[in-house]
C-alpha atoms as a PDB file:
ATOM      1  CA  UNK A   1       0.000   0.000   0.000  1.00  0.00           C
ATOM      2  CA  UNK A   2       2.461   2.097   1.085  1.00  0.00           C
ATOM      3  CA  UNK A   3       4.698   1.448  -2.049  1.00  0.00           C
ATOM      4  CA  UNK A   4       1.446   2.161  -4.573  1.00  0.00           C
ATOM      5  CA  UNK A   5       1.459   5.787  -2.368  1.00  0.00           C
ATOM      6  CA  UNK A   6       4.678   6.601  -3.165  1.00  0.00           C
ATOM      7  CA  UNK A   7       4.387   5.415  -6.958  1.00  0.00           C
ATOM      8  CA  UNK A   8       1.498   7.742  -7.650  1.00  0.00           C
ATOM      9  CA  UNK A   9       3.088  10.419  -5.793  1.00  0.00           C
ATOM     10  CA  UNK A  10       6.262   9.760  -8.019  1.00  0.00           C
ATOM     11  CA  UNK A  11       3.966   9.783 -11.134  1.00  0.00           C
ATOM     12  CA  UNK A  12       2.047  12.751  -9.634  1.00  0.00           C
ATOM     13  CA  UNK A  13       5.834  14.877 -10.117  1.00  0.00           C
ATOM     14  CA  UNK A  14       6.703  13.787 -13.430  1.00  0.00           C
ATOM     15  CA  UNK A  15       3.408  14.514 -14.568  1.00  0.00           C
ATOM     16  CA  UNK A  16       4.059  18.017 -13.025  1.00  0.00           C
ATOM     17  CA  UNK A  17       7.699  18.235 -14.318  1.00  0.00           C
ATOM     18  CA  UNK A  18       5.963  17.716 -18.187  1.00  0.00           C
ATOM     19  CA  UNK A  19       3.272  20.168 -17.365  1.00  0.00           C
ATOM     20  CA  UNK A  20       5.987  22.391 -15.745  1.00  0.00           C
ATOM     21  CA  UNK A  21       8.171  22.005 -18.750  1.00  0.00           C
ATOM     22  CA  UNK A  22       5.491  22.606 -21.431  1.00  0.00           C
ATOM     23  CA  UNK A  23       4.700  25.888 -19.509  1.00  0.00           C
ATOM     24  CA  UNK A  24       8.126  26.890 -19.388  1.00  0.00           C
ATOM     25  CA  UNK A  25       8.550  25.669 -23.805  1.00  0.00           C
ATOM     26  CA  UNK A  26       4.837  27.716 -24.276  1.00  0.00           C
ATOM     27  CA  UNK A  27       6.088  31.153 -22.902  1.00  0.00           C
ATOM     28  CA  UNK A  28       9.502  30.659 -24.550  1.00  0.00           C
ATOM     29  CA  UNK A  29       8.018  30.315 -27.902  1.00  0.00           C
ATOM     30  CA  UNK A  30       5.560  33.560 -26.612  1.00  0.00           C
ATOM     31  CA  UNK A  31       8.004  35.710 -25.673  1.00  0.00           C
ATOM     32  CA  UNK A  32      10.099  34.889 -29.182  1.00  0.00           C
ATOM     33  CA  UNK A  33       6.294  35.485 -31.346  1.00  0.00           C
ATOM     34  CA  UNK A  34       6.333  38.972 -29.010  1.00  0.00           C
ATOM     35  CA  UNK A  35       9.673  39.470 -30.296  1.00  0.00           C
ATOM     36  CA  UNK A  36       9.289  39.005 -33.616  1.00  0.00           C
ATOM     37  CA  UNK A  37       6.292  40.706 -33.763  1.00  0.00           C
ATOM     38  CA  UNK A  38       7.336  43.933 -31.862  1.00  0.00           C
ATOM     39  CA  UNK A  39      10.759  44.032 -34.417  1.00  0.00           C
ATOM     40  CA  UNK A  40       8.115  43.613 -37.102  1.00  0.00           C
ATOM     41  CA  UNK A  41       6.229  46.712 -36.121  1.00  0.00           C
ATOM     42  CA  UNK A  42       9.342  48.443 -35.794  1.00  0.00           C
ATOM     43  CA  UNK A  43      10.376  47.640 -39.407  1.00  0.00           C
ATOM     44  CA  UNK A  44       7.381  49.053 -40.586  1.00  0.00           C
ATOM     45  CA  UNK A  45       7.152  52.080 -38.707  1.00  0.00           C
ATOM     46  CA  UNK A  46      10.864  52.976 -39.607  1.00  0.00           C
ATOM     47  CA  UNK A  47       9.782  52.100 -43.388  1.00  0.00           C
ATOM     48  CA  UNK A  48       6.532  54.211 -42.850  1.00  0.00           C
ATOM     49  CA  UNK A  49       8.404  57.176 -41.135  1.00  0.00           C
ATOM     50  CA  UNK A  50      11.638  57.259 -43.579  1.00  0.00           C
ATOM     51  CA  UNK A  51       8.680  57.279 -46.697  1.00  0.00           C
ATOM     52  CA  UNK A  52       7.149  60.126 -45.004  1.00  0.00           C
ATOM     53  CA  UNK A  53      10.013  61.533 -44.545  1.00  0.00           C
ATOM     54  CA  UNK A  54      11.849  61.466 -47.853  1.00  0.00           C
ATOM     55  CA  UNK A  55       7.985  62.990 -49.215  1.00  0.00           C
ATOM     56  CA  UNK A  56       8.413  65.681 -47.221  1.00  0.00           C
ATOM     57  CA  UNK A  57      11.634  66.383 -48.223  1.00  0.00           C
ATOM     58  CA  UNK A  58      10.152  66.502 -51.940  1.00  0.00           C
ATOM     59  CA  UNK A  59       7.417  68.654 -51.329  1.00  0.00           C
ATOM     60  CA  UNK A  60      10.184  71.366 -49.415  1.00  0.00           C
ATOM     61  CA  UNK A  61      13.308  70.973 -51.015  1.00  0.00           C
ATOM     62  CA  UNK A  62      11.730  73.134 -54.189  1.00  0.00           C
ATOM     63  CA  UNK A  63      10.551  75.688 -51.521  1.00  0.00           C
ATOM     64  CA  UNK A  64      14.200  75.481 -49.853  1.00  0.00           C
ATOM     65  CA  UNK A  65      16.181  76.294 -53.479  1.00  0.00           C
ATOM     66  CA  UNK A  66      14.043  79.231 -53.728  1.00  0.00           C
ATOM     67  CA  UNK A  67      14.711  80.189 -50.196  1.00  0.00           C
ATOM     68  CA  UNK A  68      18.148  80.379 -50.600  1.00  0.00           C
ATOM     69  CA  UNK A  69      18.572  82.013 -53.839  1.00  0.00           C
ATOM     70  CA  UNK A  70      16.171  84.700 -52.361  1.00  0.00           C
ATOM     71  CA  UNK A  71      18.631  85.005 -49.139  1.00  0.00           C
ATOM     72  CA  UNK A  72      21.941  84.859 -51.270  1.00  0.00           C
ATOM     73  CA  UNK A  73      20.445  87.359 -53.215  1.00  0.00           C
ATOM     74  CA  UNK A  74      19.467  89.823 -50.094  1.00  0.00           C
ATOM     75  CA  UNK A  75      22.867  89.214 -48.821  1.00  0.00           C
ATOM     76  CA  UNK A  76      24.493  90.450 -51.534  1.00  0.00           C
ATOM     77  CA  UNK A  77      22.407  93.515 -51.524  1.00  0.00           C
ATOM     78  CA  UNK A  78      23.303  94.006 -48.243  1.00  0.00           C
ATOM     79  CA  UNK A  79      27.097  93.438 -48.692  1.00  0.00           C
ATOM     80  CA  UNK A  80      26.867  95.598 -51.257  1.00  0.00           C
ATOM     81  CA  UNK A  81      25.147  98.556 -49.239  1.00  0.00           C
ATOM     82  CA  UNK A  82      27.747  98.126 -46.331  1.00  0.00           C
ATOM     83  CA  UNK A  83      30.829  98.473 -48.705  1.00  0.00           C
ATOM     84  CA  UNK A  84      28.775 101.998 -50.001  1.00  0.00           C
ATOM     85  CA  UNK A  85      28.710 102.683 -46.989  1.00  0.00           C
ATOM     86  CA  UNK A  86      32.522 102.525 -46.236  1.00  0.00           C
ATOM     87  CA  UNK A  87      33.394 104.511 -49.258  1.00  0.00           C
ATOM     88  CA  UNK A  88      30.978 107.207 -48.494  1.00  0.00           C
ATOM     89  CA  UNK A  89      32.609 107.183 -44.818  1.00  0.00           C
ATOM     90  CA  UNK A  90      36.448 106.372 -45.830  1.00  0.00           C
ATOM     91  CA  UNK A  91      37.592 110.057 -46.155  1.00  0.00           C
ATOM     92  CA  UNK A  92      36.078 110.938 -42.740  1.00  0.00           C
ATOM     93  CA  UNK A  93      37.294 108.329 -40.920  1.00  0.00           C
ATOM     94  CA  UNK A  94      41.004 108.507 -42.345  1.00  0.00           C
ATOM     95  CA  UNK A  95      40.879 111.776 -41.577  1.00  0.00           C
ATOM     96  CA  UNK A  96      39.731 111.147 -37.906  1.00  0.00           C
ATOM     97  CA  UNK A  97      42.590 108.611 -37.847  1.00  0.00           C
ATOM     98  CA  UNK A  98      45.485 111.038 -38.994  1.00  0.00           C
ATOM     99  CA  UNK A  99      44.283 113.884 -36.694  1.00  0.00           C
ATOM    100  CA  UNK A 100      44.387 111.212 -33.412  1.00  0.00           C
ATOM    101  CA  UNK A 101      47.769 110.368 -34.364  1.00  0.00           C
ATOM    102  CA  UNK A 102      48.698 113.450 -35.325  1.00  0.00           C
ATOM    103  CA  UNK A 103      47.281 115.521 -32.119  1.00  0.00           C
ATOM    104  CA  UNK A 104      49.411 114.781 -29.271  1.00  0.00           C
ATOM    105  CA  UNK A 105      49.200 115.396 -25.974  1.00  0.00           C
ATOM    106  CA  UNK A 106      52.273 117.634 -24.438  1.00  0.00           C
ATOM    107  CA  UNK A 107      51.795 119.397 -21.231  1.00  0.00           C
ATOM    108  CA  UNK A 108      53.034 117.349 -18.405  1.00  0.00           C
ATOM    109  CA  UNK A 109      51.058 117.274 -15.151  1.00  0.00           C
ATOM    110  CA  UNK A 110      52.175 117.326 -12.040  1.00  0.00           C
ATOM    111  CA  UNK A 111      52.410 113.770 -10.165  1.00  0.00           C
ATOM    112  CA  UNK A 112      53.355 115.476  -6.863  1.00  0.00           C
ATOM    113  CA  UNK A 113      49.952 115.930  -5.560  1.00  0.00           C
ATOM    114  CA  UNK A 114      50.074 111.778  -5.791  1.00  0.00           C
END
């Protein structure tokens, strides 16, 4: 009696070690399907995202050419008003120079009050 006890309670585990085993195999293969599946999605969304992207690009980039032709083109007429500037302003300012260089500065004071 004793010995048919311990022989079902023997059976009783390995039955539990399969189902135990099985459980373990079952989520394995889950977690791997998850896996797969959630790289999947990414794939997609990056493919999705990068299309979207490359149409916006397409639908701008005209835009952006005439953008910058329209900025090089007001820089230069702003380079071009600065140097005007300059050569209106040259004589004055060379003459400013010349009479700071050429003014100097020749009393001496007196450092005894120091």
């Amino acid at each position: 009696m004793a010995q048919l006890g311990i022989q079902q309670l023997l059976q009783a585990e390995e039955e539990a070690k399969s189902i135990v085993a099985r459980a373990r195999e079952e989520k394995t293969m889950k977690l791997k399907r998850a896996r797969d599946e959630a790289h999947q999605e990414v794939q997609e969304f990056r493919a999705r995202k990068d299309q979207e992207f490359q149409e916006h690009l397409q639908t701008h980039s005209s835009s952006s050419d005439s953008y910058t032709a329209t900025l090089a083109q007001d820089t230069e007429s702003k380079i071009a008003a600065i140097q005007g500037e300059a050569q209106q302003k040259h004589e004055k300012v060379v003459e400013m120079l010349l009479q700071a260089v050429a003014d100097v500065y020749t009393e001496v004071e007196d450092l005894s009050r120091i």
